[in-house]
PDB file of N, CA and C in Angstrom:
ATOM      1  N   UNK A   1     101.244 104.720-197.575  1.00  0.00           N
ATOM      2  CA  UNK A   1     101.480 103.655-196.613  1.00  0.00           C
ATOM      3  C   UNK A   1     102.083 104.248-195.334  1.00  0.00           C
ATOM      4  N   UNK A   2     101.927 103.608-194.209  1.00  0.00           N
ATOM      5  CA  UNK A   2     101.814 104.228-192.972  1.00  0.00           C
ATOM      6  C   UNK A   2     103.162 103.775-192.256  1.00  0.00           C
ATOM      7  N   UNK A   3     104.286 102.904-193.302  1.00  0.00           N
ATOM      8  CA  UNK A   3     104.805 102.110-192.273  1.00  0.00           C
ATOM      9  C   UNK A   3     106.406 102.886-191.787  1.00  0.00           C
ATOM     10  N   UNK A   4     106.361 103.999-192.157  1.00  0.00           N
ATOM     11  CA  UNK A   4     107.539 104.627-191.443  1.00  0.00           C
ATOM     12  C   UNK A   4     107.309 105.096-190.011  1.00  0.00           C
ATOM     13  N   UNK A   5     105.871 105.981-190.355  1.00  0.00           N
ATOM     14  CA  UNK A   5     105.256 105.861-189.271  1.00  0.00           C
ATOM     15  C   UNK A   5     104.839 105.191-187.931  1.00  0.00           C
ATOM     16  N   UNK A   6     104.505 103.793-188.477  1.00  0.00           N
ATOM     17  CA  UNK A   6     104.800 102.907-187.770  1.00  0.00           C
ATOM     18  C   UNK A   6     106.149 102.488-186.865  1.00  0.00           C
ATOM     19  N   UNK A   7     107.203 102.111-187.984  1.00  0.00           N
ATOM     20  CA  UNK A   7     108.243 102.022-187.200  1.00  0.00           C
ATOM     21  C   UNK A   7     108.767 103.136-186.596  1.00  0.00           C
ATOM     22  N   UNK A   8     108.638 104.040-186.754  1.00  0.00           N
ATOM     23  CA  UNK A   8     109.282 105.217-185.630  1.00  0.00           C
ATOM     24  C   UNK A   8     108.428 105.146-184.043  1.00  0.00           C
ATOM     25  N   UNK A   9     107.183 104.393-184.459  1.00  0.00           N
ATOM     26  CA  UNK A   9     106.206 104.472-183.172  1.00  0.00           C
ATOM     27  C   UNK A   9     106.746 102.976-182.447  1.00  0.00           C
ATOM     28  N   UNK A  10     107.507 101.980-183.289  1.00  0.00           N
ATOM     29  CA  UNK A  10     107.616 101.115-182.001  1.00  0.00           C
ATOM     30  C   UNK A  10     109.226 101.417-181.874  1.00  0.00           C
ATOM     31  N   UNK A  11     109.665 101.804-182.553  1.00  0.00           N
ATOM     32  CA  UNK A  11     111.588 102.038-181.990  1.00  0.00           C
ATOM     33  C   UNK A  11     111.328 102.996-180.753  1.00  0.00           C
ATOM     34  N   UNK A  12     110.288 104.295-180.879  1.00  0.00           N
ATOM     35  CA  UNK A  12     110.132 105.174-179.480  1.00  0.00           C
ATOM     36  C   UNK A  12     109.557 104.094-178.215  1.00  0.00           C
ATOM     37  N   UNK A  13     108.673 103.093-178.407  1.00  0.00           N
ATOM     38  CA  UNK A  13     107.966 102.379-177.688  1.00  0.00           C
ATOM     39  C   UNK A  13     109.033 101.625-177.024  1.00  0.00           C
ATOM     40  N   UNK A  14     109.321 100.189-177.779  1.00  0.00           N
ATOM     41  CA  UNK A  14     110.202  99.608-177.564  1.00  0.00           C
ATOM     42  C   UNK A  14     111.081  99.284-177.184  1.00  0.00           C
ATOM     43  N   UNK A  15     111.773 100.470-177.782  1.00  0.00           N
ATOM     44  CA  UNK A  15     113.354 100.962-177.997  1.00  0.00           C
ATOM     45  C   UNK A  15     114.516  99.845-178.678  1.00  0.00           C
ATOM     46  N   UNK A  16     113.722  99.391-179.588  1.00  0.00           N
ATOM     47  CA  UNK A  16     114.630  97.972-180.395  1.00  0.00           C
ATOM     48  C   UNK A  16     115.665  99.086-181.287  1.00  0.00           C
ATOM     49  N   UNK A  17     116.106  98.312-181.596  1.00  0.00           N
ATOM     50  CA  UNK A  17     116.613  98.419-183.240  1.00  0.00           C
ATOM     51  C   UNK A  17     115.987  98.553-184.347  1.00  0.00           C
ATOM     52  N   UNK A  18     116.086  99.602-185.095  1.00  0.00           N
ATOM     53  CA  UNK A  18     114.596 100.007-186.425  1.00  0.00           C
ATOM     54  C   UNK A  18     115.326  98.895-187.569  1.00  0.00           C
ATOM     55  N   UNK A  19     116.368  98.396-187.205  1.00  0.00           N
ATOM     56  CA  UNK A  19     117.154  97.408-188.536  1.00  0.00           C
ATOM     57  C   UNK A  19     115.563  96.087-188.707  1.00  0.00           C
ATOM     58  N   UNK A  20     115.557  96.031-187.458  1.00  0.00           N
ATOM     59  CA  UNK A  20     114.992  94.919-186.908  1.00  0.00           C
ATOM     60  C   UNK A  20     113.158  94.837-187.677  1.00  0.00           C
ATOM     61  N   UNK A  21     113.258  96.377-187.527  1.00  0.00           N
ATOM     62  CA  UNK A  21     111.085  96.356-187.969  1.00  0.00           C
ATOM     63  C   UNK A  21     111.272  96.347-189.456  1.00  0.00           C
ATOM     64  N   UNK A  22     110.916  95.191-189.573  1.00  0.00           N
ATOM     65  CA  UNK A  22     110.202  95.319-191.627  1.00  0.00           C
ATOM     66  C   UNK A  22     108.915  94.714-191.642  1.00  0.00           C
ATOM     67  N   UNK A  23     108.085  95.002-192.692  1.00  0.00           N
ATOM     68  CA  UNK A  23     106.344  94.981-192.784  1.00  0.00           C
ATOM     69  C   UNK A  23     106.475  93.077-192.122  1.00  0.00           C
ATOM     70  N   UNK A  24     107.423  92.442-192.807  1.00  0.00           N
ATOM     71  CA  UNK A  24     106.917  90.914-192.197  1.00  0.00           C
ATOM     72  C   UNK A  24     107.770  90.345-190.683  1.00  0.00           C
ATOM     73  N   UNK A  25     108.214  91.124-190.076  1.00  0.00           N
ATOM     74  CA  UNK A  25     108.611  91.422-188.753  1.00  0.00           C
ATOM     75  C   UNK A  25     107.323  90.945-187.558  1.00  0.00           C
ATOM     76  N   UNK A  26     107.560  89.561-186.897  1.00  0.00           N
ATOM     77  CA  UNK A  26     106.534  89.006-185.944  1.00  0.00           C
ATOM     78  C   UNK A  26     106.859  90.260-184.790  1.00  0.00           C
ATOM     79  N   UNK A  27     105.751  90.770-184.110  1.00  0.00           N
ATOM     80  CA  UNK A  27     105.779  91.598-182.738  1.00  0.00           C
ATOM     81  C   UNK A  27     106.123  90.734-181.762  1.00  0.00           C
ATOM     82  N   UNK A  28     106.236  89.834-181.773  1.00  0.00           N
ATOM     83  CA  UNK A  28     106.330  88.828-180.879  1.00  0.00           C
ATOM     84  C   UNK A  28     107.648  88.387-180.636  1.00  0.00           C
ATOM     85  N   UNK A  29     107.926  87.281-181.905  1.00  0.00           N
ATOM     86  CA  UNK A  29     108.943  86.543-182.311  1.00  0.00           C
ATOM     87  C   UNK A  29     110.661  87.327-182.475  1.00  0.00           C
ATOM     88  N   UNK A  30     109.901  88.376-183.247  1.00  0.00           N
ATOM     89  CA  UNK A  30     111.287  88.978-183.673  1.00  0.00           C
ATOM     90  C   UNK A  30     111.524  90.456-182.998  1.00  0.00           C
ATOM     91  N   UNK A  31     110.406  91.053-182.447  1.00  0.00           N
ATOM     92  CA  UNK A  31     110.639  92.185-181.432  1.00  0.00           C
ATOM     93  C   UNK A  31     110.512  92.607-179.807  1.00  0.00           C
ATOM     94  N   UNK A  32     110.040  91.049-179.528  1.00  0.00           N
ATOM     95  CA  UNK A  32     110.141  90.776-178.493  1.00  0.00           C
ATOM     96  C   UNK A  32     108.655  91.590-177.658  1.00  0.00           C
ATOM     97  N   UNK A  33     107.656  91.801-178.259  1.00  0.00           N
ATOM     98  CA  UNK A  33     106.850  92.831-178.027  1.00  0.00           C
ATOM     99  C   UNK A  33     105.805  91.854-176.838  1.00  0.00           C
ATOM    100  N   UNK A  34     105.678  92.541-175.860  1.00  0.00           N
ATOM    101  CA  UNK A  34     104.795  91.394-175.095  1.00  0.00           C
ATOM    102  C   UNK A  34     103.471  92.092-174.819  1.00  0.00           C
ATOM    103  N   UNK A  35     102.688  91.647-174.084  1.00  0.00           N
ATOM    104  CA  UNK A  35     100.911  92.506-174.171  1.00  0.00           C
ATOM    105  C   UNK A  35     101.337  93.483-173.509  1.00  0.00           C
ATOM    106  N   UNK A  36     101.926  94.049-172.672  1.00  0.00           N
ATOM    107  CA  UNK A  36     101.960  95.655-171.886  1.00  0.00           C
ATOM    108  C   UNK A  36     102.575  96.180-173.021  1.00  0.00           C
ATOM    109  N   UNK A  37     103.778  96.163-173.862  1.00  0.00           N
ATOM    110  CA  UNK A  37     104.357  96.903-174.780  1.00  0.00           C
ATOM    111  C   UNK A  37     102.950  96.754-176.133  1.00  0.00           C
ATOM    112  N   UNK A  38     102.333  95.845-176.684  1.00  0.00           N
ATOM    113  CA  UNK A  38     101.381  96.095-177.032  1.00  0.00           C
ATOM    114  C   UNK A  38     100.274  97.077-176.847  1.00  0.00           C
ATOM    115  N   UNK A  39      99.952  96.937-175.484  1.00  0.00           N
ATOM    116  CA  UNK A  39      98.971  98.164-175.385  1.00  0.00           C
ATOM    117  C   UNK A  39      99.632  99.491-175.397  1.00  0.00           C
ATOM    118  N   UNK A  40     100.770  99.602-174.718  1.00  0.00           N
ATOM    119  CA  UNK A  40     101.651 100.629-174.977  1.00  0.00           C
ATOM    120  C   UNK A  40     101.388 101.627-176.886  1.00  0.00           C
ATOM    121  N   UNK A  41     102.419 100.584-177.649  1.00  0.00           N
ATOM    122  CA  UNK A  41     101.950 100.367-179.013  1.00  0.00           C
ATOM    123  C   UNK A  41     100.809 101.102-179.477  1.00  0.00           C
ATOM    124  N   UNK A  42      99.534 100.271-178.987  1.00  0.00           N
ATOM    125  CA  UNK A  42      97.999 100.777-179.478  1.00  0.00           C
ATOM    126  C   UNK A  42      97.770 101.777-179.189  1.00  0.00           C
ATOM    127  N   UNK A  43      97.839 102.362-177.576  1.00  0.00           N
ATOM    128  CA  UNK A  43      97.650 103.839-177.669  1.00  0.00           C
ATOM    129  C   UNK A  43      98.401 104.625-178.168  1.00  0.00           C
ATOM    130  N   UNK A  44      99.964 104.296-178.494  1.00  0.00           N
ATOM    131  CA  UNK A  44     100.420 105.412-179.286  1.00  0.00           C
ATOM    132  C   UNK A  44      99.772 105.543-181.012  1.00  0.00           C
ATOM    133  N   UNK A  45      99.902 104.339-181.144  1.00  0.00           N
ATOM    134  CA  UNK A  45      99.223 104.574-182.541  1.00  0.00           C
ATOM    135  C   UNK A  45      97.967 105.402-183.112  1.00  0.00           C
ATOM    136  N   UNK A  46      97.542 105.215-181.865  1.00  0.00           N
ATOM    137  CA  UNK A  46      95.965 105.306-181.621  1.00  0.00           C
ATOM    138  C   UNK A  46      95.791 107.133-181.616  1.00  0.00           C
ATOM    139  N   UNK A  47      96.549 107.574-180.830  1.00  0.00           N
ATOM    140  CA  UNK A  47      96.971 109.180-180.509  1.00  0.00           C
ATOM    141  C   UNK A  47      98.045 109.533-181.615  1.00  0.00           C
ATOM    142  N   UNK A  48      98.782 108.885-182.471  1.00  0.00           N
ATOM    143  CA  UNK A  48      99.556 109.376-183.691  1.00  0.00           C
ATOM    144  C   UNK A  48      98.408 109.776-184.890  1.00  0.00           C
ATOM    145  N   UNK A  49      97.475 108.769-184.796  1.00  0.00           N
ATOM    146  CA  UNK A  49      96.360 108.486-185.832  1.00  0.00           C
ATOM    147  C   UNK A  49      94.888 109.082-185.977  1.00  0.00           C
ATOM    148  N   UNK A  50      95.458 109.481-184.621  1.00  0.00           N
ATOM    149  CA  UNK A  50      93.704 109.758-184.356  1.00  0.00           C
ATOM    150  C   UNK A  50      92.555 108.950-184.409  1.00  0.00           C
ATOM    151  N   UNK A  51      92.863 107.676-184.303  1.00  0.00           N
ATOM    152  CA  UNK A  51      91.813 106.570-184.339  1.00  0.00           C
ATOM    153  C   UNK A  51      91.635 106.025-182.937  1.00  0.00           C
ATOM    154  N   UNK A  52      90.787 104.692-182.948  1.00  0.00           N
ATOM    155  CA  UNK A  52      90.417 103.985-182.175  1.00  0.00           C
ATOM    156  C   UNK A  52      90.625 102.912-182.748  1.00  0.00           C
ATOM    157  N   UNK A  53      91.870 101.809-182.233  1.00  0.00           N
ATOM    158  CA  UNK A  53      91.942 100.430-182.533  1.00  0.00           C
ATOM    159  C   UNK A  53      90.918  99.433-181.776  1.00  0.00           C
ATOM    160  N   UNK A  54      90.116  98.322-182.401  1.00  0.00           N
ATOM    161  CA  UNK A  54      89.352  97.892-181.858  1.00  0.00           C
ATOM    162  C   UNK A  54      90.045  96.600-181.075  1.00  0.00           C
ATOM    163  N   UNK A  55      89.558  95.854-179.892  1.00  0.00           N
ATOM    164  CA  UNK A  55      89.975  94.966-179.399  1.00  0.00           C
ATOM    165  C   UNK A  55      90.540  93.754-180.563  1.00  0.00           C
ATOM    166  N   UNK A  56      88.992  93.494-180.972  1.00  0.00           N
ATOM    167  CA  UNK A  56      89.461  92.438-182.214  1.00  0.00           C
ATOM    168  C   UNK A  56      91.047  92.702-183.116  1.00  0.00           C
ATOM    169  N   UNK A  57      91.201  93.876-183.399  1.00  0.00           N
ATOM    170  CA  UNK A  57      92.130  93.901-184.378  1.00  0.00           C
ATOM    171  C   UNK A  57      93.039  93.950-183.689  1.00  0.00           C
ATOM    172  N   UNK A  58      93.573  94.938-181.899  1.00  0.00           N
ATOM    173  CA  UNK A  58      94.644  94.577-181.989  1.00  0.00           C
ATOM    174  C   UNK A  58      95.017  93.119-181.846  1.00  0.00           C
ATOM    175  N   UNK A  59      94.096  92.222-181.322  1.00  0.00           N
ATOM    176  CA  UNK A  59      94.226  91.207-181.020  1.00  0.00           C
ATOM    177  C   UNK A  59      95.207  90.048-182.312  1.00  0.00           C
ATOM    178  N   UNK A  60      94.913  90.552-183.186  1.00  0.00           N
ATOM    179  CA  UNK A  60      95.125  90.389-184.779  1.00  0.00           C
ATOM    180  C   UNK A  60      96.673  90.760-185.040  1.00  0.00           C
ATOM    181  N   UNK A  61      96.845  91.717-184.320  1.00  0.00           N
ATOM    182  CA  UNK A  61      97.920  92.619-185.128  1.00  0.00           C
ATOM    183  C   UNK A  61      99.129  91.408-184.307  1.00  0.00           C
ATOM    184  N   UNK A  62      99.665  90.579-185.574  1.00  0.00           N
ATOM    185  CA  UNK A  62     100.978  89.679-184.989  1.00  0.00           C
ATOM    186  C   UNK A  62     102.362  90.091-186.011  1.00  0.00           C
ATOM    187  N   UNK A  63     102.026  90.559-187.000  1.00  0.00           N
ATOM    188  CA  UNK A  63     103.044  91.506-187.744  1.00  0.00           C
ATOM    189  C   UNK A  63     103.047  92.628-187.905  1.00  0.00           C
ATOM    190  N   UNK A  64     104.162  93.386-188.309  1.00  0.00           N
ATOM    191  CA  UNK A  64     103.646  95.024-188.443  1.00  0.00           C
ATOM    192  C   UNK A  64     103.354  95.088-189.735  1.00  0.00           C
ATOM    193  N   UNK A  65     103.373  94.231-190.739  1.00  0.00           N
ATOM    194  CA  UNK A  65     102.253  94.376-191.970  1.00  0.00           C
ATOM    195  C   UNK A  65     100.825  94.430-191.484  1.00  0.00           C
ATOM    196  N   UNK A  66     100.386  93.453-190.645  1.00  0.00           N
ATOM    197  CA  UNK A  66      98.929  93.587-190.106  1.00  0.00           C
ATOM    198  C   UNK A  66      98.481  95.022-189.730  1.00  0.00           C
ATOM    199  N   UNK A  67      99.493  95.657-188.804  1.00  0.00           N
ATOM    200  CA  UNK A  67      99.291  97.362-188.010  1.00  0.00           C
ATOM    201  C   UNK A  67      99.023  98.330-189.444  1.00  0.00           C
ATOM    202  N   UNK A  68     100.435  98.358-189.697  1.00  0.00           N
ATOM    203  CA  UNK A  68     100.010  99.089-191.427  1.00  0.00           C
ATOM    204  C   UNK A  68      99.147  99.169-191.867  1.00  0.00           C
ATOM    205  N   UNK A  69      98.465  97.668-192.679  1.00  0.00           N
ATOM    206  CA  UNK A  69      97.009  97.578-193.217  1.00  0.00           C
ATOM    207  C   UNK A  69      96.232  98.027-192.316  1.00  0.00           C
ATOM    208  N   UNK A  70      96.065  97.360-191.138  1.00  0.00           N
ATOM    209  CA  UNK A  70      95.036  97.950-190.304  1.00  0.00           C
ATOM    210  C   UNK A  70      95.231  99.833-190.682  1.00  0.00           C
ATOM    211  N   UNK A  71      95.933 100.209-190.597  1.00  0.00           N
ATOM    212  CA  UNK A  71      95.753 101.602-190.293  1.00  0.00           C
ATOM    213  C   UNK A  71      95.604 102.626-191.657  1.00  0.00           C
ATOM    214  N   UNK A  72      96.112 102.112-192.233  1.00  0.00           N
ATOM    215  CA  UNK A  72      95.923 102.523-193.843  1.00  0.00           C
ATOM    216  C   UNK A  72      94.534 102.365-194.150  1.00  0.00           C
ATOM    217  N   UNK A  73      93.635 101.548-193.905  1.00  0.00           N
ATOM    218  CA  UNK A  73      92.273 101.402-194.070  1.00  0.00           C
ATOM    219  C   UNK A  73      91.681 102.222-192.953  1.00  0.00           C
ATOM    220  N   UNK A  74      91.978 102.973-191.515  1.00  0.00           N
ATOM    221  CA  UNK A  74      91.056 103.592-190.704  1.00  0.00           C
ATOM    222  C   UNK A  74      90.935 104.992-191.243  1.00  0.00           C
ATOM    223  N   UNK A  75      93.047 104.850-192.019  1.00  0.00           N
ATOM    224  CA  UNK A  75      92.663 106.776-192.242  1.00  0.00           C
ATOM    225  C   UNK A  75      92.290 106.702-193.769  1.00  0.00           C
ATOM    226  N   UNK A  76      91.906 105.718-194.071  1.00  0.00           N
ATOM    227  CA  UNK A  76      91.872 106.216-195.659  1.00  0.00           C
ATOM    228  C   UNK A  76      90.167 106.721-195.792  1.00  0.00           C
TER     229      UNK A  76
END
């Protein structure tokens, strides 16, 4: 599972509090994440991962359980 990973990529992004990121954590609601810190987000993920997030999904991604799964399925 990808999600340490994850949270180390939005505490660098962000710069929240890592208390704050757990898998059912809204990007929105509870991290305050708005569409520029989003795209921010995607390309780092994107260059941590070596993938390509598609529009559709980030569009999708409203928890960081969603990012996880999403990404656990590109590198698997």
């Amino acid at each position: 599972m990808s999600f340490e990973k994850v949270k180390e990529t939005i505490v660098e992004i962000i710069n929240c509090d890592e208390e704050k990121i757990t898998m059912d954590a809204s990007l929105k609601d509870d991290l305050g994440i708005d569409s520029l810190d989003a795209m921010e987000l995607s390309m780092a993920l994107e260059e941590a991962y070596n993938i390509t997030i598609e529009e559709e999904a980030l569009q999708d991604f409203d928890t960081v359980r969603k990012i996880v799964e999403y990404i656990d399925k590109q590198v698997a």
